[in-house]
Structures are given as structure tokens and as C-alpha cells.
C-alpha atoms as a PDB file:
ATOM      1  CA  UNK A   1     -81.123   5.720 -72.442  1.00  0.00           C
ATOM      2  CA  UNK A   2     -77.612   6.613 -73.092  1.00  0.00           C
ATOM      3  CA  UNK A   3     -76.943   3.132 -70.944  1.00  0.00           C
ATOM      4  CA  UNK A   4     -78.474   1.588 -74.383  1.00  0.00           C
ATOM      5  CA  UNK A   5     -77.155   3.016 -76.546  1.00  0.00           C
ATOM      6  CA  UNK A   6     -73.725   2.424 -75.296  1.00  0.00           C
ATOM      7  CA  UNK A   7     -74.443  -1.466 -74.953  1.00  0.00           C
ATOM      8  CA  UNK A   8     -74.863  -1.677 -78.949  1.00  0.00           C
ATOM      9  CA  UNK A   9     -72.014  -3.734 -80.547  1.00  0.00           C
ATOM     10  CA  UNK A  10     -69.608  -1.553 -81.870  1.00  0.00           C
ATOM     11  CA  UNK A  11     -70.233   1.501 -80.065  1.00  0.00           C
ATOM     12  CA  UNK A  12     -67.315   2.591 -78.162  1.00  0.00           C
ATOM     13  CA  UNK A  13     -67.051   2.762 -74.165  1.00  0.00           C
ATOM     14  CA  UNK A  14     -66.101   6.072 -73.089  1.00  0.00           C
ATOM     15  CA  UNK A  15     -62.212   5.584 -71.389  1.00  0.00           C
ATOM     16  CA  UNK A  16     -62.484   6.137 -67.725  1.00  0.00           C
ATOM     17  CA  UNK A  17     -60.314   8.841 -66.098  1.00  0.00           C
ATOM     18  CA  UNK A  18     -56.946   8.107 -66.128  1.00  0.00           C
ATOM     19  CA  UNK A  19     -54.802   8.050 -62.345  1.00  0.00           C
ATOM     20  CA  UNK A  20     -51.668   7.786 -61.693  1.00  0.00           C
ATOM     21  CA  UNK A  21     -51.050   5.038 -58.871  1.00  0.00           C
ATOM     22  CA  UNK A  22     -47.258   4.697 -60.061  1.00  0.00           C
ATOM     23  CA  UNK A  23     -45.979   8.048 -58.165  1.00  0.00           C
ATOM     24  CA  UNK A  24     -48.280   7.202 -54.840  1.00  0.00           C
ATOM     25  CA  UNK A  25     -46.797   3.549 -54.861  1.00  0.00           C
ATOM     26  CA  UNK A  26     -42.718   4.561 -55.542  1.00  0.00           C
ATOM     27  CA  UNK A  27     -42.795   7.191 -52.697  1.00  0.00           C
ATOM     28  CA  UNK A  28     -44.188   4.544 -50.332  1.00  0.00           C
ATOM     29  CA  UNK A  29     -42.136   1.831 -51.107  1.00  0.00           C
ATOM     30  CA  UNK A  30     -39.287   4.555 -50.537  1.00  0.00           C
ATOM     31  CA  UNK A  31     -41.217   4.919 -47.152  1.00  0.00           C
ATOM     32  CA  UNK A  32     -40.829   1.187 -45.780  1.00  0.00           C
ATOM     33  CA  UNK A  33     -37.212   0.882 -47.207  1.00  0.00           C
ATOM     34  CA  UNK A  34     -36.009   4.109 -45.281  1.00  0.00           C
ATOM     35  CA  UNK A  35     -38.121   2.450 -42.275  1.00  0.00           C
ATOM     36  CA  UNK A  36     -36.636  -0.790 -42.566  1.00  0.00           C
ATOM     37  CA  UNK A  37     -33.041   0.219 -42.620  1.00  0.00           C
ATOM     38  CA  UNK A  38     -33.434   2.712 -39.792  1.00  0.00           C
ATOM     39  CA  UNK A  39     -35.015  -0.315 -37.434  1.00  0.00           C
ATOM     40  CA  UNK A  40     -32.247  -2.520 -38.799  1.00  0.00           C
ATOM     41  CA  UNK A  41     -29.760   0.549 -37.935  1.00  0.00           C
ATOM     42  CA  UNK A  42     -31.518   0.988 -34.808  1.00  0.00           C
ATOM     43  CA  UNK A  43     -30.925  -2.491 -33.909  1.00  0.00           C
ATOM     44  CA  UNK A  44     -26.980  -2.497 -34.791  1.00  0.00           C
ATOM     45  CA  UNK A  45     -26.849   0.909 -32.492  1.00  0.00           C
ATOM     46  CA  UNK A  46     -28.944  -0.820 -29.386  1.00  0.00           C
ATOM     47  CA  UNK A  47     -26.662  -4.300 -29.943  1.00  0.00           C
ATOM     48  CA  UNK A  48     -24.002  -2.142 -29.839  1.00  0.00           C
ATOM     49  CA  UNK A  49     -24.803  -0.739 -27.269  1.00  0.00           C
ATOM     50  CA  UNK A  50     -24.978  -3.368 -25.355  1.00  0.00           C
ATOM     51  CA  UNK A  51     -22.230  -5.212 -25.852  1.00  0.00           C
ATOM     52  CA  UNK A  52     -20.518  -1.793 -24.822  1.00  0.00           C
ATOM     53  CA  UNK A  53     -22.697  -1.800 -21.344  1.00  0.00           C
ATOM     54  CA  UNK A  54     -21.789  -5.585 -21.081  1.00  0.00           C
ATOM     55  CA  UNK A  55     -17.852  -5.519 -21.791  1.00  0.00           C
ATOM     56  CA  UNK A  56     -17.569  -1.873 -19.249  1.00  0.00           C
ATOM     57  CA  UNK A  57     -19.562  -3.271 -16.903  1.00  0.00           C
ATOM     58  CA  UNK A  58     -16.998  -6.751 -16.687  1.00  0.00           C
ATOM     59  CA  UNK A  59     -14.318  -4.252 -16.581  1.00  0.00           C
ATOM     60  CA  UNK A  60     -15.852  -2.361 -14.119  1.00  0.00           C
ATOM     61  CA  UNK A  61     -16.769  -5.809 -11.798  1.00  0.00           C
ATOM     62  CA  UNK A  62     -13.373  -7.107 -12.662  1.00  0.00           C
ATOM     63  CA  UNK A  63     -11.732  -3.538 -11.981  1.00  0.00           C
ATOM     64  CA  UNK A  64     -13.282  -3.629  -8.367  1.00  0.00           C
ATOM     65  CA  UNK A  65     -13.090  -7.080  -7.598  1.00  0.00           C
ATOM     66  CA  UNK A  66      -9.335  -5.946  -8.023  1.00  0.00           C
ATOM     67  CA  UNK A  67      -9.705  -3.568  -5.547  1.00  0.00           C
ATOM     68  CA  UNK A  68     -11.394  -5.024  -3.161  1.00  0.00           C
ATOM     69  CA  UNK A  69      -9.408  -8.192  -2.948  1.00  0.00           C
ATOM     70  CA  UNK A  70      -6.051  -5.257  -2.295  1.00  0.00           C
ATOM     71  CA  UNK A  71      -7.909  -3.317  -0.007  1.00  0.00           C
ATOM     72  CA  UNK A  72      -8.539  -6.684   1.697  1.00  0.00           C
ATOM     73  CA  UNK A  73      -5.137  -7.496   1.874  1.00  0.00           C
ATOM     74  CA  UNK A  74      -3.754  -4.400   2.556  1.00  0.00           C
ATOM     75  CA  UNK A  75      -6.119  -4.619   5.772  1.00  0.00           C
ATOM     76  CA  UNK A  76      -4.452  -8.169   6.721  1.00  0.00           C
ATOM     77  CA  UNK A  77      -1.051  -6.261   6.679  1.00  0.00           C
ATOM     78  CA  UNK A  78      -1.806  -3.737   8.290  1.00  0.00           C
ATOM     79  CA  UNK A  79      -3.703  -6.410  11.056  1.00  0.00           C
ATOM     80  CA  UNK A  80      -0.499  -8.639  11.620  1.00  0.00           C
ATOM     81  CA  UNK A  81       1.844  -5.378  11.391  1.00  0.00           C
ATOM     82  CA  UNK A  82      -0.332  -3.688  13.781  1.00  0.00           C
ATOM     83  CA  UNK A  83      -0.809  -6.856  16.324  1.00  0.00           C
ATOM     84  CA  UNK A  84       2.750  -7.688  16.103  1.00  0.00           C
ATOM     85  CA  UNK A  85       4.283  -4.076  17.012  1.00  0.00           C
ATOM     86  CA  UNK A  86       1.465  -4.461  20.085  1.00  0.00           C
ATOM     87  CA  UNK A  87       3.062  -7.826  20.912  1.00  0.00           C
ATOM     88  CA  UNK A  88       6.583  -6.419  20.819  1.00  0.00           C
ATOM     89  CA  UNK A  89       5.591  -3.476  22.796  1.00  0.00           C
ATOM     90  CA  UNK A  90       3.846  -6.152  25.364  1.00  0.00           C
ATOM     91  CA  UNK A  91       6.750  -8.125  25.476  1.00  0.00           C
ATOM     92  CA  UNK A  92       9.511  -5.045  25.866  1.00  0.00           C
ATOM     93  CA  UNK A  93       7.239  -3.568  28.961  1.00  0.00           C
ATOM     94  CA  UNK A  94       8.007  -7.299  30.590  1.00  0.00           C
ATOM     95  CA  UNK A  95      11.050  -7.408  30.292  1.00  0.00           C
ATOM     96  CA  UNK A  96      11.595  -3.795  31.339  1.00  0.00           C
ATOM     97  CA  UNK A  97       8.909  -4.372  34.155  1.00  0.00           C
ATOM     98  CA  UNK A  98      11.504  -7.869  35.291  1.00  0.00           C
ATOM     99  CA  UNK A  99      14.317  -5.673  34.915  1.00  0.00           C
ATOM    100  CA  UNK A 100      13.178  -3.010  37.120  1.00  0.00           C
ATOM    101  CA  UNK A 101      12.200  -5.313  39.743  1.00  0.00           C
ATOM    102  CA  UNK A 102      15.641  -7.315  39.813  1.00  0.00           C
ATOM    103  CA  UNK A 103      17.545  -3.601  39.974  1.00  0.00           C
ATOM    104  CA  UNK A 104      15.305  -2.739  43.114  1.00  0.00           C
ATOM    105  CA  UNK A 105      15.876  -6.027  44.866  1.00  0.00           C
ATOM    106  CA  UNK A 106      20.079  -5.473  44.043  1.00  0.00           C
ATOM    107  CA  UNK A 107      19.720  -1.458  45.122  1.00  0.00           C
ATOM    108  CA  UNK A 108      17.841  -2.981  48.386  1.00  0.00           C
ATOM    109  CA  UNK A 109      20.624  -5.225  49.309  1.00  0.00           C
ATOM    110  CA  UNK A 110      23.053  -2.433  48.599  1.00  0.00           C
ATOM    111  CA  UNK A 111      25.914  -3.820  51.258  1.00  0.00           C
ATOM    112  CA  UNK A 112      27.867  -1.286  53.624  1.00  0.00           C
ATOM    113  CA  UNK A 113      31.214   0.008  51.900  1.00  0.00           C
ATOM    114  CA  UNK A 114      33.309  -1.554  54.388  1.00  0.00           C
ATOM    115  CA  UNK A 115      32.065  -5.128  53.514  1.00  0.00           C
ATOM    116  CA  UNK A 116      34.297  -6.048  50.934  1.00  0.00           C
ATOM    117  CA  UNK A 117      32.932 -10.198  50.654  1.00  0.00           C
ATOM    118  CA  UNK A 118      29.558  -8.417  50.565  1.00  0.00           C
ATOM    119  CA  UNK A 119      30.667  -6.119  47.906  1.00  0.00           C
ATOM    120  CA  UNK A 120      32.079  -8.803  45.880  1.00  0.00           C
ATOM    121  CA  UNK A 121      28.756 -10.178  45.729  1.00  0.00           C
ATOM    122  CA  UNK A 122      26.703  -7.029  44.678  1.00  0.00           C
ATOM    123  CA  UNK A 123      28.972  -6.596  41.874  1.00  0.00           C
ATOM    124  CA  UNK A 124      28.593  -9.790  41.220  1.00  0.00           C
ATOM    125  CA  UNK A 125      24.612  -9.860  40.882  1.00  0.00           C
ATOM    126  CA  UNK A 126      24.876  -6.215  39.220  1.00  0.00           C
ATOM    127  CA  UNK A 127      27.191  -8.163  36.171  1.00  0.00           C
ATOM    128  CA  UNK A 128      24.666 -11.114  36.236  1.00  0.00           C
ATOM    129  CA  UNK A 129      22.074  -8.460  35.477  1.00  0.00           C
ATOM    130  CA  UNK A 130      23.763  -7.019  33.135  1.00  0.00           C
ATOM    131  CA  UNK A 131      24.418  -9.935  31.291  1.00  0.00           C
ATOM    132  CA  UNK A 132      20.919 -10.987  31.254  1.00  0.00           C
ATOM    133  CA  UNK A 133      19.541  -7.401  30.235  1.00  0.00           C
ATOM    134  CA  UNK A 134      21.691  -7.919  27.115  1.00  0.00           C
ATOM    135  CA  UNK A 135      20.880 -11.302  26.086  1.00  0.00           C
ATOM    136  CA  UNK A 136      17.070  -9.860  26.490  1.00  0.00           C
ATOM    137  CA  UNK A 137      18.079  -7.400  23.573  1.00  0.00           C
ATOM    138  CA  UNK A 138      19.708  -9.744  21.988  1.00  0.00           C
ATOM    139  CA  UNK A 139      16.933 -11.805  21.621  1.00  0.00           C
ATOM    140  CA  UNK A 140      14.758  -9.097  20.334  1.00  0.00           C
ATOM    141  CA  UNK A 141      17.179  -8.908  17.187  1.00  0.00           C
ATOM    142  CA  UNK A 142      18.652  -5.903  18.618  1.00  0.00           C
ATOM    143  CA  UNK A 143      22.300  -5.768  17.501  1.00  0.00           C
ATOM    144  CA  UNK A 144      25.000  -2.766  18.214  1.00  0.00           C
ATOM    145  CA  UNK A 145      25.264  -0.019  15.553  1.00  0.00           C
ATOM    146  CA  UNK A 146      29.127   0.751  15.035  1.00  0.00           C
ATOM    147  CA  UNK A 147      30.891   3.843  14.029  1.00  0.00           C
ATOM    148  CA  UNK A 148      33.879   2.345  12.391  1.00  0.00           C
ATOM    149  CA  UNK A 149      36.677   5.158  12.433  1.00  0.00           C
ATOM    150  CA  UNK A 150      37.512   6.788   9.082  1.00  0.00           C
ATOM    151  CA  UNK A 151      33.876   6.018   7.678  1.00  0.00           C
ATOM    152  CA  UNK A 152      32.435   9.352   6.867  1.00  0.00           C
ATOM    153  CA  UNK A 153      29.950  10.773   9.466  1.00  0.00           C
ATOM    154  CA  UNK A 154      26.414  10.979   8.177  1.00  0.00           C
ATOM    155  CA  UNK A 155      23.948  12.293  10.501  1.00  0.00           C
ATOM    156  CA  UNK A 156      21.488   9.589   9.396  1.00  0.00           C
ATOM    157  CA  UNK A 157      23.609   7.200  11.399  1.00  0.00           C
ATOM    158  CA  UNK A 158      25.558   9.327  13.750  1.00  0.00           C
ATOM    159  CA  UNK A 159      24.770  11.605  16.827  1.00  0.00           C
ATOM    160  CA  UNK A 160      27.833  13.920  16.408  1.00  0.00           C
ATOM    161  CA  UNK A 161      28.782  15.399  20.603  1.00  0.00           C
ATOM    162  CA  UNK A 162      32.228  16.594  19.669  1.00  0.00           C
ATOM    163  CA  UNK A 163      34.964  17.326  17.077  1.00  0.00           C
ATOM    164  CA  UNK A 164      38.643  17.183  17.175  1.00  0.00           C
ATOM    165  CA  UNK A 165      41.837  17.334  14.947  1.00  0.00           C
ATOM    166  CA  UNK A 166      42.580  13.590  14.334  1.00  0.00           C
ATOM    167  CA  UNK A 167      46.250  12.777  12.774  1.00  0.00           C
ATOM    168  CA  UNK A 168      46.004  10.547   9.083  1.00  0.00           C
ATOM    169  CA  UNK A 169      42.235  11.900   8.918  1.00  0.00           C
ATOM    170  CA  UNK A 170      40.914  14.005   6.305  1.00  0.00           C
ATOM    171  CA  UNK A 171      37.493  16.434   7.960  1.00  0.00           C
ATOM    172  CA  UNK A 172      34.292  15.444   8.452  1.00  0.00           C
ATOM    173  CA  UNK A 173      34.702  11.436   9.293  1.00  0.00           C
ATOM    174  CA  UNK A 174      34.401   8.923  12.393  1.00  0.00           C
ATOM    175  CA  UNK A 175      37.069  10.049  14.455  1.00  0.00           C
ATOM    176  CA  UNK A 176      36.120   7.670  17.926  1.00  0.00           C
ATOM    177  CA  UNK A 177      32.709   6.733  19.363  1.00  0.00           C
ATOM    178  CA  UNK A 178      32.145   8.239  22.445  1.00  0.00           C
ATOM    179  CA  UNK A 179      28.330   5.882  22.934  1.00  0.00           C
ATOM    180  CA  UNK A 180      27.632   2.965  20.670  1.00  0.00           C
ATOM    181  CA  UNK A 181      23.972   2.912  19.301  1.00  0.00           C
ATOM    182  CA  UNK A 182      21.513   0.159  18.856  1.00  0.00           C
ATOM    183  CA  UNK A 183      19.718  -1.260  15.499  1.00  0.00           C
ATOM    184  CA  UNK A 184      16.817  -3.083  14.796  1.00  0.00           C
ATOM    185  CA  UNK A 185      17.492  -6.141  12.701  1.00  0.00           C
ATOM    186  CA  UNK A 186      13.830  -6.926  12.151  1.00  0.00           C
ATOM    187  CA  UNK A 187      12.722  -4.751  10.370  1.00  0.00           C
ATOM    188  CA  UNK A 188      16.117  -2.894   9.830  1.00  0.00           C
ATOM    189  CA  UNK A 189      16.380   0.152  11.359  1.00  0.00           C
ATOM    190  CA  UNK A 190      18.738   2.547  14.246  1.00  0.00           C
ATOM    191  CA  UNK A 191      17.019   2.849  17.718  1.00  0.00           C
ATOM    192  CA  UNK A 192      19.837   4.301  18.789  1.00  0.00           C
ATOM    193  CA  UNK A 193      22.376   6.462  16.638  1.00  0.00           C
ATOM    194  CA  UNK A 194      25.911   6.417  17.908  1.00  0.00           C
ATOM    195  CA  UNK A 195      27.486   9.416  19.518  1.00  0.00           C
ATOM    196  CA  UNK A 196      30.467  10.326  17.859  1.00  0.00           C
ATOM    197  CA  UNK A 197      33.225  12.561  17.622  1.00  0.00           C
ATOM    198  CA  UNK A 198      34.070  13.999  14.250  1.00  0.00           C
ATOM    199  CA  UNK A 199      37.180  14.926  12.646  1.00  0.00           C
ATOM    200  CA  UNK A 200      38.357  18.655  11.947  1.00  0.00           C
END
């Protein structure tokens, strides 16, 4: 009935409740922005990120590729340092294995004292061994180390023995060499140090 009544013309409809849909929308809207920008910060951090990873990790490869091509190197060294101080060694123990052989054939043939053409001829092959013992050093870049009087006497270089008073000399320098000592030229350094005597 009240349904009729309210259909007359004129008669006024009753104003349905009233709800506020402004507040509910506004705080969502804030919702999806704050979303939105934290993916989109998200993203920034994780791109970030990765071009971080990417650029350490190329330093990283690069960084040990560095390394390992040294280390390699450093192994090759060491290889051809290493198999050339064995062939040296090799090569010395010939020689020194010739040598001895050559001094026991001359000792064998040792000629009586009273042989004097015999003599002769010992000497003889004892200078030719000589001779060809230091050509052998010679060839292994083995030079004499000198002592040159009034340099100053370092025990680096020197072996001192003795010491005297030496006239024109101030203390503590090359007075004489009493043995000469032996260098390596190749690589450069004493086998042998001199043995000196040093001034007072």
C-alpha cells in the first residue's frame, strides 16, 4: 500500500541512505600507487643488482684469468730454469767425469824420476790437461774473480786468510791475493771468493 501511494505524481521518494564511497576509494588508490612504486623500486634494486653481480663477476673472471695466465708463466720459468741448472749440472759431471779419467791415465804413466825425456813428457801431458780443464771453464762462462790491490775488502767478495802492514795502504783493503776465485758470468755470480790478505 505504501508502494502506491508513493507512485502518485508529486509525492516525494524517500532519499536513500547516504555512503560515503569517496574515503574507501582515496585510501585504495593510495594502496596501488605505494604498490606500484615499490615494484618499480624493487625493479631498480634487482637491475641493480645485477649489473653489480655482472660487472664483479667480469672483474672477478678477468682478475683470475690474470692469475692464472702468471701462475702459468711463472711455471714455464721455473721449467726452463729448473731443466737448464739440470743440464748444466749434467754437463759439469762430464766434464769432471773426462777429467778424472785423463788425470788417472797421466798418474798411471807416472815415469821413474831418473827418466828425464820421460819426465819431459808427463809434464808435458799434465800442462795439456791443464790447458784443456780451463778452456772447459771457460766455456761454461766461468771467468776469474780478481782482488785488485787497494780496493777495499768486502767479505761479500773476499775470503780474508791473513793480514799484514802494507806500506802506501790505509787498513782494511786488498793488500795481495793469496788464491784467485771464480765467477759465474751467466747468471752473475762468485763460485769462488778470492783468498786475500788484508791490510793492517
Amino acid at each position: 500500500m505504501n508502494d502506491d501511494f508513493a507512485s502518485f505524481p508529486g509525492a516525494e521518494t524517500p532519499a536513500a541512505p547516504r555512503e560515503d564511497h569517496t574515503l574507501g576509494a582515496s585510501t585504495i588508490f593510495k594502496l596501488c600507487a605505494e604498490v606500484i612504486q615499490l615494484r618499480e623500486r624493487n625493479d631498480r634494486t634487482h637491475r641493480d643488482f645485477e649489473r653489480t653481480l655482472a660487472k664483479t663477476r667480469d672483474e672477478l673472471k678477468g682478475s683470475f684469468d690474470s692469475f692464472a695466465a702468471a701462475t702459468q708463466r711463472a711455471y714455464q720459468d721455473l721449467r726452463k730454469e729448473t731443466v737448464g741448472e739440470k743440464k748444466f749440472s749434467l754437463d759439469l759431471l762430464m766434464l769432471l767425469l773426462e777429467i778424472s779419467q785423463d788425470l788417472e791415465h797421466i798418474t798411471a804413466v807416472k815415469p821413474p824420476p831418473d827418466d828425464a825425456e820421460a819426465v819431459k813428457r808427463w809434464i808435458e801431458a799434465v800442462e795439456v790437461e791443464t790447458r784443456k780443464v780451463q778452456a772447459l771453464i771457460s766455456q761454461k762462462n766461468i771467468k776469474e774473480h780478481e782482488a785488485r790491490p787497494g780496493e777495499p775488502y768486502d767479505p761479500k767478495w773476499h775470503k780474508r786468510v791473513g793480514s799484514e802492514r802494507a806500506e802506501g795502504m790505509g787498513p782494511n783493503l786488498i793488500a795481495r791475493t793469496v788464491k784467485k776465485g771464480y765467477a759465474s758470468q751467466q747468471p752473475d755470480f762468485v763460485l769462488q771468493r778470492p783468498e786475500v790478505i788484508v791490510s793492517e
